[in-house]
PDB file of N, CA and C in Angstrom:
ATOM      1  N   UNK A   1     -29.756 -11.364  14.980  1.00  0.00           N
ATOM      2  CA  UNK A   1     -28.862 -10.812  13.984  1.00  0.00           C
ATOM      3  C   UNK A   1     -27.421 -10.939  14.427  1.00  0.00           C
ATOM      4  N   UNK A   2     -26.923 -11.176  15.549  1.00  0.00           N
ATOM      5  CA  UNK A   2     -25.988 -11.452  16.121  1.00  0.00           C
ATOM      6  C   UNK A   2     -24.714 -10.198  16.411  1.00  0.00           C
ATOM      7  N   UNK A   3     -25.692  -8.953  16.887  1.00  0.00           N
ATOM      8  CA  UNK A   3     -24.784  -7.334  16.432  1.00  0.00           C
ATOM      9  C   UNK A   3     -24.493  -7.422  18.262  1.00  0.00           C
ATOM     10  N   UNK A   4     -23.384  -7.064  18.331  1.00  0.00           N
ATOM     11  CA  UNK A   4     -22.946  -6.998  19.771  1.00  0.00           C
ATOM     12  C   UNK A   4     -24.186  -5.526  20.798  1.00  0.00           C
ATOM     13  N   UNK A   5     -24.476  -5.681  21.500  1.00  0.00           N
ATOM     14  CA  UNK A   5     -25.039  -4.148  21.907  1.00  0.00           C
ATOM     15  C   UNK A   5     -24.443  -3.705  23.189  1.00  0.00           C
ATOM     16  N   UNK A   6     -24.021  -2.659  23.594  1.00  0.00           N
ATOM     17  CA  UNK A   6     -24.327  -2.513  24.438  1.00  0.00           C
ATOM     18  C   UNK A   6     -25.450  -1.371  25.322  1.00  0.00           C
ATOM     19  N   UNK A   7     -25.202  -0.954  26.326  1.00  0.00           N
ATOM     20  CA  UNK A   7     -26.738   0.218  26.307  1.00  0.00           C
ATOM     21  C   UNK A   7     -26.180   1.451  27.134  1.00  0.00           C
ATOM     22  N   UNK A   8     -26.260   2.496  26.383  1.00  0.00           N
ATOM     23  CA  UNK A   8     -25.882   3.920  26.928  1.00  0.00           C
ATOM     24  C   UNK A   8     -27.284   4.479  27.311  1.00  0.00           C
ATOM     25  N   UNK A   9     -27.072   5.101  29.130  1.00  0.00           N
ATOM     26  CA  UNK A   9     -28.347   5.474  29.243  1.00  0.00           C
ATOM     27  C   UNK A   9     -28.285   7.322  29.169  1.00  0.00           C
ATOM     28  N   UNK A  10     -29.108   8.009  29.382  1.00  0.00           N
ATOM     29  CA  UNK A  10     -28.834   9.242  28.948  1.00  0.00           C
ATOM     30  C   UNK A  10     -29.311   9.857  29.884  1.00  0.00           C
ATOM     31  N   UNK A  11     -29.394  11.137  30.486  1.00  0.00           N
ATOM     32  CA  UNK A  11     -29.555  11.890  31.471  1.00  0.00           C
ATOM     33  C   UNK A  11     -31.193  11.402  31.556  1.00  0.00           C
ATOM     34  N   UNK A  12     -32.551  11.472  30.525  1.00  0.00           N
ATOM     35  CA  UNK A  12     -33.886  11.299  31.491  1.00  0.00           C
ATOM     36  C   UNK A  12     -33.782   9.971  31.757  1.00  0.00           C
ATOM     37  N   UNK A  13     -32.782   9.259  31.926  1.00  0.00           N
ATOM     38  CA  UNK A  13     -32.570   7.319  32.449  1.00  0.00           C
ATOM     39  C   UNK A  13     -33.622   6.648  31.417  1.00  0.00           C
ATOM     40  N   UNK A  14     -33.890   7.538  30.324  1.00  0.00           N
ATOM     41  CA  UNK A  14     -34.286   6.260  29.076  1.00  0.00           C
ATOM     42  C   UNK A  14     -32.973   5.639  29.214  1.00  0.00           C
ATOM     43  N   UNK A  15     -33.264   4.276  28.388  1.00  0.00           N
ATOM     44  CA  UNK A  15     -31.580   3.185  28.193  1.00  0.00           C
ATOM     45  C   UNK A  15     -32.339   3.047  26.413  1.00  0.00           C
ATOM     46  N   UNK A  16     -31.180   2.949  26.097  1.00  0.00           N
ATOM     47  CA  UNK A  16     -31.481   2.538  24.195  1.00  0.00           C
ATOM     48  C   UNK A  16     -29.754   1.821  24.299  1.00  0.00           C
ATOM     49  N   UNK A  17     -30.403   0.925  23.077  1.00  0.00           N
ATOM     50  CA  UNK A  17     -29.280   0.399  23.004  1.00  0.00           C
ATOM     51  C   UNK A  17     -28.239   1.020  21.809  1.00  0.00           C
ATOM     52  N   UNK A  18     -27.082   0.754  21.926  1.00  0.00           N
ATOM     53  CA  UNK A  18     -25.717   1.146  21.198  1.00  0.00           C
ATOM     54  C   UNK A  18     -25.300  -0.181  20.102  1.00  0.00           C
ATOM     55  N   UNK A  19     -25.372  -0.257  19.202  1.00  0.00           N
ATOM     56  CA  UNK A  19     -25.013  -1.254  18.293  1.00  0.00           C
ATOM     57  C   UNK A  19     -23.648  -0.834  17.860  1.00  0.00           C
ATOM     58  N   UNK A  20     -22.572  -2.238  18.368  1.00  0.00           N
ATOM     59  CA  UNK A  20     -21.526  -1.886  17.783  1.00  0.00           C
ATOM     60  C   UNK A  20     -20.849  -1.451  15.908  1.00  0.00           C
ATOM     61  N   UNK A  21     -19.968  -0.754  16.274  1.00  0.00           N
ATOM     62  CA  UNK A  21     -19.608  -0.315  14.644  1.00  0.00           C
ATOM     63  C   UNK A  21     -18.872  -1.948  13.534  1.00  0.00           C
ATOM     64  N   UNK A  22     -19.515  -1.627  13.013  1.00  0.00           N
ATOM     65  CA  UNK A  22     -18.721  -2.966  11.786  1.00  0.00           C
ATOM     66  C   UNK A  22     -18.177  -2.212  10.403  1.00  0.00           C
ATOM     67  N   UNK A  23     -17.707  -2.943   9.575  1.00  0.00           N
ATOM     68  CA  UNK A  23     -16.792  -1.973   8.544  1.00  0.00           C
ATOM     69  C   UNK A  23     -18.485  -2.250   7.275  1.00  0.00           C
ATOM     70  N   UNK A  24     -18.727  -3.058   7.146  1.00  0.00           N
ATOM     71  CA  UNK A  24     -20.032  -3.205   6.664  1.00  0.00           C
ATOM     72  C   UNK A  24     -20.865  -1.661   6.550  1.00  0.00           C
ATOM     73  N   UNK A  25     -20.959  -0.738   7.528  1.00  0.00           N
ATOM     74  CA  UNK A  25     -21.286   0.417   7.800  1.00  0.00           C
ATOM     75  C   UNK A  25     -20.972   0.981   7.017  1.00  0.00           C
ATOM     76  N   UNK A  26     -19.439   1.208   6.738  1.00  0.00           N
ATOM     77  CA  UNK A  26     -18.452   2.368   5.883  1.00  0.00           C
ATOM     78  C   UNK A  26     -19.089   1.910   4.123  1.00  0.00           C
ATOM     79  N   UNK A  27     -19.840   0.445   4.014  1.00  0.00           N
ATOM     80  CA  UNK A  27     -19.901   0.176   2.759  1.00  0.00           C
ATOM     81  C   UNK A  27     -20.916   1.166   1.943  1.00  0.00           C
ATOM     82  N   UNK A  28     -21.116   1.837   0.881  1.00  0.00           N
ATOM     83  CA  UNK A  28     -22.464   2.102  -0.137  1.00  0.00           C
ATOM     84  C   UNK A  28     -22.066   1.168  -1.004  1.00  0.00           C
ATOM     85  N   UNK A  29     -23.863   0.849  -1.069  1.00  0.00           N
ATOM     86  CA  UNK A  29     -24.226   0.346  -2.302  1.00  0.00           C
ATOM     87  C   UNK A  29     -24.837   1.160  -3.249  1.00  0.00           C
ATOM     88  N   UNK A  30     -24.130   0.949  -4.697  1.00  0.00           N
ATOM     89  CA  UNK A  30     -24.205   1.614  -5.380  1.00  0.00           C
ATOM     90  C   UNK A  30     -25.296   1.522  -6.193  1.00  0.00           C
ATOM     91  N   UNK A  31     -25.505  -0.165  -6.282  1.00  0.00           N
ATOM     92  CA  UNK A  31     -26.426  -0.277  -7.078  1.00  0.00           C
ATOM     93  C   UNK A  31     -27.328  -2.075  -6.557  1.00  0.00           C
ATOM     94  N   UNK A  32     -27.930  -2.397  -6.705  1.00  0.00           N
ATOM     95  CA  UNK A  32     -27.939  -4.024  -5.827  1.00  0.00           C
ATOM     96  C   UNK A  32     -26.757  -5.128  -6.267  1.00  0.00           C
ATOM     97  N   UNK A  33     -25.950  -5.088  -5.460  1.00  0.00           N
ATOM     98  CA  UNK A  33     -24.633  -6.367  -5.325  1.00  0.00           C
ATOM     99  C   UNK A  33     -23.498  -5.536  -6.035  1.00  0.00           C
ATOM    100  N   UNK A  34     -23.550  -4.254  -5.537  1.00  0.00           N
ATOM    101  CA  UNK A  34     -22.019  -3.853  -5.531  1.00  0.00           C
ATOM    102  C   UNK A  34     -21.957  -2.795  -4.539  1.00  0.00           C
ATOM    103  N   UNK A  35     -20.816  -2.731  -3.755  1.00  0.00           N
ATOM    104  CA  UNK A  35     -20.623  -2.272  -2.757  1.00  0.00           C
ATOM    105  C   UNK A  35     -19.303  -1.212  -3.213  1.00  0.00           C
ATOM    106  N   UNK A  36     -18.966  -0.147  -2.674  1.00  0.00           N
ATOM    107  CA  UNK A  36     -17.574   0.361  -2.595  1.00  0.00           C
ATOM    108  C   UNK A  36     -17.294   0.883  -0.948  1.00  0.00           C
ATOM    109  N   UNK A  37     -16.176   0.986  -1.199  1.00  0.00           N
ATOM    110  CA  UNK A  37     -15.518   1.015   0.443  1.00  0.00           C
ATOM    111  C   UNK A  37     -14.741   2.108  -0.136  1.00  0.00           C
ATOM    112  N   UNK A  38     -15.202   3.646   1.045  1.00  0.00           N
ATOM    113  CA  UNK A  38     -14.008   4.313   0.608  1.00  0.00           C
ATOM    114  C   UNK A  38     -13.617   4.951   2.189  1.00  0.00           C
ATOM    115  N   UNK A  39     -12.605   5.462   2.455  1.00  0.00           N
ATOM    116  CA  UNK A  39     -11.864   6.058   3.331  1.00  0.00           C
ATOM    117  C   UNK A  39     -12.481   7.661   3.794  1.00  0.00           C
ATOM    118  N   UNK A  40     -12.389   8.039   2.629  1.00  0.00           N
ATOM    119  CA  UNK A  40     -13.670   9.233   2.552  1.00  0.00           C
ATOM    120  C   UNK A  40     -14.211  10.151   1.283  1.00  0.00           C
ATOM    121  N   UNK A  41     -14.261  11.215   0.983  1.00  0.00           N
ATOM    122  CA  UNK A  41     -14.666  11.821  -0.506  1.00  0.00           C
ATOM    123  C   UNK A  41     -12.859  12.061  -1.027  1.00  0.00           C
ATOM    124  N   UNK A  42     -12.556  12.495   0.074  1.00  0.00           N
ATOM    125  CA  UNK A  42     -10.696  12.774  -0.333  1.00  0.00           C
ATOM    126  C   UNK A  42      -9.776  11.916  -0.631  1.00  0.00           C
ATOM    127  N   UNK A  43      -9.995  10.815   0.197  1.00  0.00           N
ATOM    128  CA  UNK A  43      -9.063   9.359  -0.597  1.00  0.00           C
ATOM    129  C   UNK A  43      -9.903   8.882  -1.438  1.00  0.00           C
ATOM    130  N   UNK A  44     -10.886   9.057  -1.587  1.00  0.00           N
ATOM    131  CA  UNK A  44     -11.150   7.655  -2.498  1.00  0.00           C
ATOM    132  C   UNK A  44     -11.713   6.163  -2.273  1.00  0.00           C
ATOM    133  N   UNK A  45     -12.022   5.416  -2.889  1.00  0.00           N
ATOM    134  CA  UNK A  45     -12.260   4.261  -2.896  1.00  0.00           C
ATOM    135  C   UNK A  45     -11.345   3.176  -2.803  1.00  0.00           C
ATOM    136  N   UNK A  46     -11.316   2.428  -1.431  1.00  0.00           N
ATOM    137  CA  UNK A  46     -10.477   1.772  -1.649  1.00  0.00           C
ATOM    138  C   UNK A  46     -10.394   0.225  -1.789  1.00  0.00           C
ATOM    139  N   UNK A  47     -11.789   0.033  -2.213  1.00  0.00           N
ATOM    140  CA  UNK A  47     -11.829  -1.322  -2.209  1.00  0.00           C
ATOM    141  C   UNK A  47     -13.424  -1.339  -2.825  1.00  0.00           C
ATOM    142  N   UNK A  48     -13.509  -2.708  -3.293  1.00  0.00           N
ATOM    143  CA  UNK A  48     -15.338  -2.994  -4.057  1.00  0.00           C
ATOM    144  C   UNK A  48     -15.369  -4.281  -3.606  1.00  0.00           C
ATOM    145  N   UNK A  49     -16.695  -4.661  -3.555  1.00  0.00           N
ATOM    146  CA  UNK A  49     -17.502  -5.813  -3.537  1.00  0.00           C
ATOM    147  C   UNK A  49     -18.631  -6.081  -3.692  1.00  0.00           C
ATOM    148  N   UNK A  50     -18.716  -7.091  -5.155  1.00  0.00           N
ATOM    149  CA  UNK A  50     -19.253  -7.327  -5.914  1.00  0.00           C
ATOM    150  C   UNK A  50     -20.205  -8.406  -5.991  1.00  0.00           C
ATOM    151  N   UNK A  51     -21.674  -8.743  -6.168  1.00  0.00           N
ATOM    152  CA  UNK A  51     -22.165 -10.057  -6.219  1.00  0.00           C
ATOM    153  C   UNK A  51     -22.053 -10.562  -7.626  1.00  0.00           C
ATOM    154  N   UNK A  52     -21.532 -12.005  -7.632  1.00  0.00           N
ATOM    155  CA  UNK A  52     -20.742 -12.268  -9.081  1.00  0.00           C
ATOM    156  C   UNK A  52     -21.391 -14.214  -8.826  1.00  0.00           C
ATOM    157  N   UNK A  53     -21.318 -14.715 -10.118  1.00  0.00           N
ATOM    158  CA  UNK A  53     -21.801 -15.972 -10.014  1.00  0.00           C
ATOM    159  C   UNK A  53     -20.398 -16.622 -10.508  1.00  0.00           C
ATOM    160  N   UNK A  54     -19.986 -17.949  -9.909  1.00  0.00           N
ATOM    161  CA  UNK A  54     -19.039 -18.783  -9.916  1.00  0.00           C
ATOM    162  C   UNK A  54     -19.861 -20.262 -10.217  1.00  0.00           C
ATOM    163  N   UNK A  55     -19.595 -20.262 -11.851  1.00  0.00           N
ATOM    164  CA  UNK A  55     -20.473 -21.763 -11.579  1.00  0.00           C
ATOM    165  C   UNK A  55     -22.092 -21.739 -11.696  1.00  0.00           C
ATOM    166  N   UNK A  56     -22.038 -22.740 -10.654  1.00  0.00           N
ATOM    167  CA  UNK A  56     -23.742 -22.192 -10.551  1.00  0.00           C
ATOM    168  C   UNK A  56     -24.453 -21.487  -9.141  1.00  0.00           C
ATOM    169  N   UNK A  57     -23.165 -21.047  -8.332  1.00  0.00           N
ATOM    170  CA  UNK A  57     -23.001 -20.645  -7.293  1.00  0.00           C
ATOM    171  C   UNK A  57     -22.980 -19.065  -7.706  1.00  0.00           C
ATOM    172  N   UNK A  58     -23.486 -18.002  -6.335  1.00  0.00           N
ATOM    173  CA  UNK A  58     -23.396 -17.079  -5.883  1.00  0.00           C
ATOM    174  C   UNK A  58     -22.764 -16.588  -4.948  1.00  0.00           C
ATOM    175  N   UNK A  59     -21.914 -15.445  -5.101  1.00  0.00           N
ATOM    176  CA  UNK A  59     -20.934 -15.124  -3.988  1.00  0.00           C
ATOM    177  C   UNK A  59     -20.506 -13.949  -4.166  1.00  0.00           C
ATOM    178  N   UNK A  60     -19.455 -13.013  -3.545  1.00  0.00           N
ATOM    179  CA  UNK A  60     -19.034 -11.785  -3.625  1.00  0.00           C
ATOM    180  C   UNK A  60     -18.044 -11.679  -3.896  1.00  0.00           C
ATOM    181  N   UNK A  61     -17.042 -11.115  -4.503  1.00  0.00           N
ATOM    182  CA  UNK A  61     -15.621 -11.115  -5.294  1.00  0.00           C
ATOM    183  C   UNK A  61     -15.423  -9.697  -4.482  1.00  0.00           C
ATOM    184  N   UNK A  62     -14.133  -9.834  -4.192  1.00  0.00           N
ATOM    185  CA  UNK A  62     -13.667  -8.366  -3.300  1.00  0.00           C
ATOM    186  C   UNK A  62     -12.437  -8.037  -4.090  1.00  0.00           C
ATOM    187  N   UNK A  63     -12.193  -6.670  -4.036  1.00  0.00           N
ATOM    188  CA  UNK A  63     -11.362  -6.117  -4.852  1.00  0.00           C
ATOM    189  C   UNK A  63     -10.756  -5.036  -4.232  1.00  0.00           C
ATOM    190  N   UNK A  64      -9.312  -4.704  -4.655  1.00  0.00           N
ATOM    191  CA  UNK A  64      -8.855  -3.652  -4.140  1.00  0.00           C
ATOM    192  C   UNK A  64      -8.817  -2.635  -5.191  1.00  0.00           C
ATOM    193  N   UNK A  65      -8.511  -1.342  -4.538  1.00  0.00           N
ATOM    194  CA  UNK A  65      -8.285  -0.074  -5.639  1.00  0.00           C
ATOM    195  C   UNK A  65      -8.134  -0.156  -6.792  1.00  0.00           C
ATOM    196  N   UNK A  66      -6.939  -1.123  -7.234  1.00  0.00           N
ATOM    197  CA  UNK A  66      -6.170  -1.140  -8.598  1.00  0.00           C
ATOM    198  C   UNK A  66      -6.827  -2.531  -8.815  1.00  0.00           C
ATOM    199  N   UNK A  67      -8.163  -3.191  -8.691  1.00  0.00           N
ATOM    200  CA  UNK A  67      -8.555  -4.373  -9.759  1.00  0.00           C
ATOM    201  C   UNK A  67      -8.157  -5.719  -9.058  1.00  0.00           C
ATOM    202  N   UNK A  68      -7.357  -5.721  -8.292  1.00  0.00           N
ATOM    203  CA  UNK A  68      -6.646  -6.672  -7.863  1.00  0.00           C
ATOM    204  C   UNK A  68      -7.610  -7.551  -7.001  1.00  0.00           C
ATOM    205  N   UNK A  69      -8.123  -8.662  -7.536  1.00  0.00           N
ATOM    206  CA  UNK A  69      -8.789  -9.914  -6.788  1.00  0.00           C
ATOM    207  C   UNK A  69      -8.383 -10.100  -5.010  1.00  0.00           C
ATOM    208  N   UNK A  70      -9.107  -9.826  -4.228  1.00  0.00           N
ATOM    209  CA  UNK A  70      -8.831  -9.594  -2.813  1.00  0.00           C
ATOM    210  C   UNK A  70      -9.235 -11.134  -2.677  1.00  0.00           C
ATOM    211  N   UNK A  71     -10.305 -11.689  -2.682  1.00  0.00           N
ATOM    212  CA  UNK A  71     -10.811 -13.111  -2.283  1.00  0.00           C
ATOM    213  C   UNK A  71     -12.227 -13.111  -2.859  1.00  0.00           C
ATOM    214  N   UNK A  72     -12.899 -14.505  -2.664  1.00  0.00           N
ATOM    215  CA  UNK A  72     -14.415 -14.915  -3.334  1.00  0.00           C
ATOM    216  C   UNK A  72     -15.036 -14.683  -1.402  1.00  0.00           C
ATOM    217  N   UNK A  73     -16.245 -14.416  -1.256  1.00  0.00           N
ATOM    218  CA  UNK A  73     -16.673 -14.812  -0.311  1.00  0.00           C
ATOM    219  C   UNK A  73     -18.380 -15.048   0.165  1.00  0.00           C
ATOM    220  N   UNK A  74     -18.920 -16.107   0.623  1.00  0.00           N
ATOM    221  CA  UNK A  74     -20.366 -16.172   0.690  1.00  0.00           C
ATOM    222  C   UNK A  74     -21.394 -15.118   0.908  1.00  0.00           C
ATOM    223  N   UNK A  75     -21.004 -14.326   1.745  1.00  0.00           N
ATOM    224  CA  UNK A  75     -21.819 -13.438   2.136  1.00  0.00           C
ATOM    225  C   UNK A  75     -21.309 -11.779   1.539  1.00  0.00           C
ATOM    226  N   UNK A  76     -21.867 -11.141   1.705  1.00  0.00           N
ATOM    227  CA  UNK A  76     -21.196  -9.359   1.424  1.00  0.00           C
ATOM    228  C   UNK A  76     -20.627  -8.905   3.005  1.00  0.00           C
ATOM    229  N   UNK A  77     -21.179  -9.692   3.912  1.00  0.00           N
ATOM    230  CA  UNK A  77     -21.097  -9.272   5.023  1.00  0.00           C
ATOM    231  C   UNK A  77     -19.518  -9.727   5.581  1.00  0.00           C
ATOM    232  N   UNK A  78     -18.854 -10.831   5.025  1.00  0.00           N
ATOM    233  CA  UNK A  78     -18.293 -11.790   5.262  1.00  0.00           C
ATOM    234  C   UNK A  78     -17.125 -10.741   4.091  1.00  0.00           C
ATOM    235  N   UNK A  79     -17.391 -10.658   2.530  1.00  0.00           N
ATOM    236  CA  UNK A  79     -16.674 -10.094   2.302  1.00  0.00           C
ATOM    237  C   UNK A  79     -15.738  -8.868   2.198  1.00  0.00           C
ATOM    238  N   UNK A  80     -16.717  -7.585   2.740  1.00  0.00           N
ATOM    239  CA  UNK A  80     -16.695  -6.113   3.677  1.00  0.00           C
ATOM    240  C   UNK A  80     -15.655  -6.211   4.703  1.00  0.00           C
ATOM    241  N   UNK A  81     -15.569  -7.612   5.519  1.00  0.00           N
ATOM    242  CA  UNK A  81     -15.194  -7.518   6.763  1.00  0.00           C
ATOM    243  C   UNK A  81     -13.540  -8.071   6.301  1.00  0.00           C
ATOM    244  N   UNK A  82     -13.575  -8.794   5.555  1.00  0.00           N
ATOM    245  CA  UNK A  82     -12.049  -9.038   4.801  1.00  0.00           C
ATOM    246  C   UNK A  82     -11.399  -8.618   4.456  1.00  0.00           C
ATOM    247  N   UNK A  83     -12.048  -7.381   3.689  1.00  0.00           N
ATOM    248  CA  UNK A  83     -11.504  -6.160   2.719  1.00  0.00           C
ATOM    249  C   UNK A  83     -11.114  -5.505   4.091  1.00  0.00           C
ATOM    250  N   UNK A  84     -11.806  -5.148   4.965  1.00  0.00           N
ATOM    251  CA  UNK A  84     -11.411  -3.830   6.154  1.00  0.00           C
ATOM    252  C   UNK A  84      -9.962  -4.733   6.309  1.00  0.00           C
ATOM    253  N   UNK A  85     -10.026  -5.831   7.240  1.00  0.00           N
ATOM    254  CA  UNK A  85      -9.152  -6.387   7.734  1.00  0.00           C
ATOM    255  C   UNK A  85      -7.841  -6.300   7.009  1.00  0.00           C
ATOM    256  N   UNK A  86      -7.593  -6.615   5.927  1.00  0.00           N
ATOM    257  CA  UNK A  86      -6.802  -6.839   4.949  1.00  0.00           C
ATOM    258  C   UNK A  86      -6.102  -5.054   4.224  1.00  0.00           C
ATOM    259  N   UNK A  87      -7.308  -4.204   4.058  1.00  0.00           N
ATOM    260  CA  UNK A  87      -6.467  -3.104   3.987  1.00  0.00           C
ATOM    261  C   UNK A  87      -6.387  -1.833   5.132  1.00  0.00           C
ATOM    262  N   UNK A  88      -7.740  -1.853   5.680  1.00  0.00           N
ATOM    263  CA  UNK A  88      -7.809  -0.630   6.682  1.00  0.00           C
ATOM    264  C   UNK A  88      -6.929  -0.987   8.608  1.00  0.00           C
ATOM    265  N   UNK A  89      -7.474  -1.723   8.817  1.00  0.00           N
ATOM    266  CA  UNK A  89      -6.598  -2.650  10.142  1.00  0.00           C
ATOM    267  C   UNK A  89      -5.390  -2.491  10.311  1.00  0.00           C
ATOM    268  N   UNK A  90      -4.663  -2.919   9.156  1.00  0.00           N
ATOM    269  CA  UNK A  90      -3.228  -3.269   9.646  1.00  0.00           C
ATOM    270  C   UNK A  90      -2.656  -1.611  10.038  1.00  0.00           C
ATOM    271  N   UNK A  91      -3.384  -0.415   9.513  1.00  0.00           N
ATOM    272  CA  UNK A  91      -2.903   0.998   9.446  1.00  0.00           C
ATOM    273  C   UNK A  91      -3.555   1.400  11.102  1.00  0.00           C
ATOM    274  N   UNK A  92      -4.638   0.637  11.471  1.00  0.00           N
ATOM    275  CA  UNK A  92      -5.522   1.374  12.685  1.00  0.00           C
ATOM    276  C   UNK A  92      -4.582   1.361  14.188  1.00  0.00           C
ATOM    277  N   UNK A  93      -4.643   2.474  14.548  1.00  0.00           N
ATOM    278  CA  UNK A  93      -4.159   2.494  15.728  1.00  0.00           C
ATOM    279  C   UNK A  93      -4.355   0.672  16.759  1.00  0.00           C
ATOM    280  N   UNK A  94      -2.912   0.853  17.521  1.00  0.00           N
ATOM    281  CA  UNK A  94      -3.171  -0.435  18.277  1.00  0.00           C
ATOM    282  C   UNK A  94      -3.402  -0.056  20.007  1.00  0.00           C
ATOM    283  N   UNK A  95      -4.117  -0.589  20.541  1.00  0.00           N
ATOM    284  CA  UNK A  95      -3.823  -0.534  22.110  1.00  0.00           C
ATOM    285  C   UNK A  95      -2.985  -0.358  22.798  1.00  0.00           C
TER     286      UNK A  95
END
Protein backbone atom coordinates (compact mmCIF):
# COMPACT_ATOMS: atom_id res chain seq x y z
CA UNK A 1 0.00 0.00 0.00
CA UNK A 2 2.95 2.11 0.21
CA UNK A 3 1.89 3.93 3.96
CA UNK A 4 5.18 4.94 5.64
CA UNK A 5 5.24 2.95 9.26
CA UNK A 6 6.96 3.31 11.80
CA UNK A 7 6.74 1.06 15.21
CA UNK A 8 6.02 2.40 18.75
CA UNK A 9 6.65 -0.23 21.31
CA UNK A 10 4.71 0.06 24.57
CA UNK A 11 5.59 -0.76 28.10
CA UNK A 12 4.57 -5.00 27.83
CA UNK A 13 7.42 -4.69 24.62
CA UNK A 14 4.43 -5.71 22.28
CA UNK A 15 5.73 -3.48 18.98
CA UNK A 16 2.57 -2.54 16.62
CA UNK A 17 3.07 -0.54 14.05
CA UNK A 18 2.25 3.43 13.71
CA UNK A 19 0.94 4.36 10.24
CA UNK A 20 1.79 7.70 9.25
CA UNK A 21 -1.00 10.56 9.15
CA UNK A 22 -2.12 11.62 5.46
CA UNK A 23 -4.76 14.42 4.79
CA UNK A 24 -6.83 11.55 3.04
CA UNK A 25 -7.71 10.74 6.86
CA UNK A 26 -9.32 14.26 7.59
CA UNK A 27 -11.55 13.23 4.32
CA UNK A 28 -15.59 11.83 4.91
CA UNK A 29 -17.26 10.35 2.48
CA UNK A 30 -20.43 11.34 2.24
CA UNK A 31 -21.78 9.28 -0.07
CA UNK A 32 -19.61 6.86 -2.78
CA UNK A 33 -17.24 9.47 -4.85
CA UNK A 34 -17.68 12.47 -2.84
CA UNK A 35 -15.52 13.42 -0.27
CA UNK A 36 -15.56 16.76 1.98
CA UNK A 37 -12.60 18.12 3.79
CA UNK A 38 -13.36 20.11 6.73
CA UNK A 39 -11.10 21.82 9.37
CA UNK A 40 -13.60 20.86 11.97
CA UNK A 41 -17.60 21.11 12.98
CA UNK A 42 -16.67 25.02 13.68
CA UNK A 43 -15.01 26.03 10.42
CA UNK A 44 -16.57 24.19 8.17
CA UNK A 45 -15.85 22.61 5.02
CA UNK A 46 -13.23 23.56 3.25
CA UNK A 47 -12.84 21.85 0.31
CA UNK A 48 -14.79 18.64 -1.80
CA UNK A 49 -13.82 15.94 -3.97
CA UNK A 50 -15.77 14.57 -6.28
CA UNK A 51 -15.77 11.37 -8.68
CA UNK A 52 -16.92 13.02 -12.01
CA UNK A 53 -16.52 11.56 -15.68
CA UNK A 54 -14.47 13.67 -18.31
CA UNK A 55 -15.11 12.16 -21.63
CA UNK A 56 -15.01 8.72 -21.37
CA UNK A 57 -12.61 8.92 -18.58
CA UNK A 58 -12.97 8.85 -14.74
CA UNK A 59 -11.41 11.10 -12.29
CA UNK A 60 -11.90 13.43 -9.26
CA UNK A 61 -12.61 17.20 -9.59
CA UNK A 62 -11.44 19.08 -6.36
CA UNK A 63 -13.02 22.06 -5.18
CA UNK A 64 -12.68 24.73 -2.80
CA UNK A 65 -15.27 26.28 -0.30
CA UNK A 66 -16.76 28.81 -2.69
CA UNK A 67 -17.15 26.23 -5.96
CA UNK A 68 -14.00 27.18 -7.28
CA UNK A 69 -12.38 24.29 -9.58
CA UNK A 70 -9.09 23.36 -7.52
CA UNK A 71 -7.78 20.71 -10.32
CA UNK A 72 -9.01 17.20 -12.19
CA UNK A 73 -7.11 14.34 -10.63
CA UNK A 74 -6.77 10.33 -11.19
CA UNK A 75 -7.07 9.09 -8.02
CA UNK A 76 -9.18 10.59 -4.72
CA UNK A 77 -6.08 9.84 -3.05
CA UNK A 78 -4.01 12.00 -5.36
CA UNK A 79 -6.78 14.56 -5.25
CA UNK A 80 -7.23 14.93 -1.08
CA UNK A 81 -3.55 15.37 -1.05
CA UNK A 82 -3.70 18.56 -3.46
CA UNK A 83 -6.51 20.10 -1.84
CA UNK A 84 -4.47 19.79 1.76
CA UNK A 85 -1.40 21.10 0.05
CA UNK A 86 -2.92 23.93 -1.73
CA UNK A 87 -5.18 25.15 1.16
CA UNK A 88 -4.27 23.67 4.65
CA UNK A 89 -0.10 23.63 4.31
CA UNK A 90 0.72 26.85 3.34
CA UNK A 91 -1.10 27.98 7.05
CA UNK A 92 0.77 24.78 8.98
CA UNK A 93 3.34 25.55 11.25
CA UNK A 94 7.03 25.35 9.71
CA UNK A 95 10.19 23.79 11.36
Amino acid sequence: MGTNKRYAAKSDTRVRPVVAWHPILDATELHPGYRVLAVSSTFGIYATVRLVRRGDQLGYRAENESGETLGFYVTSRSAVSSVWSLTIEPHSPRD
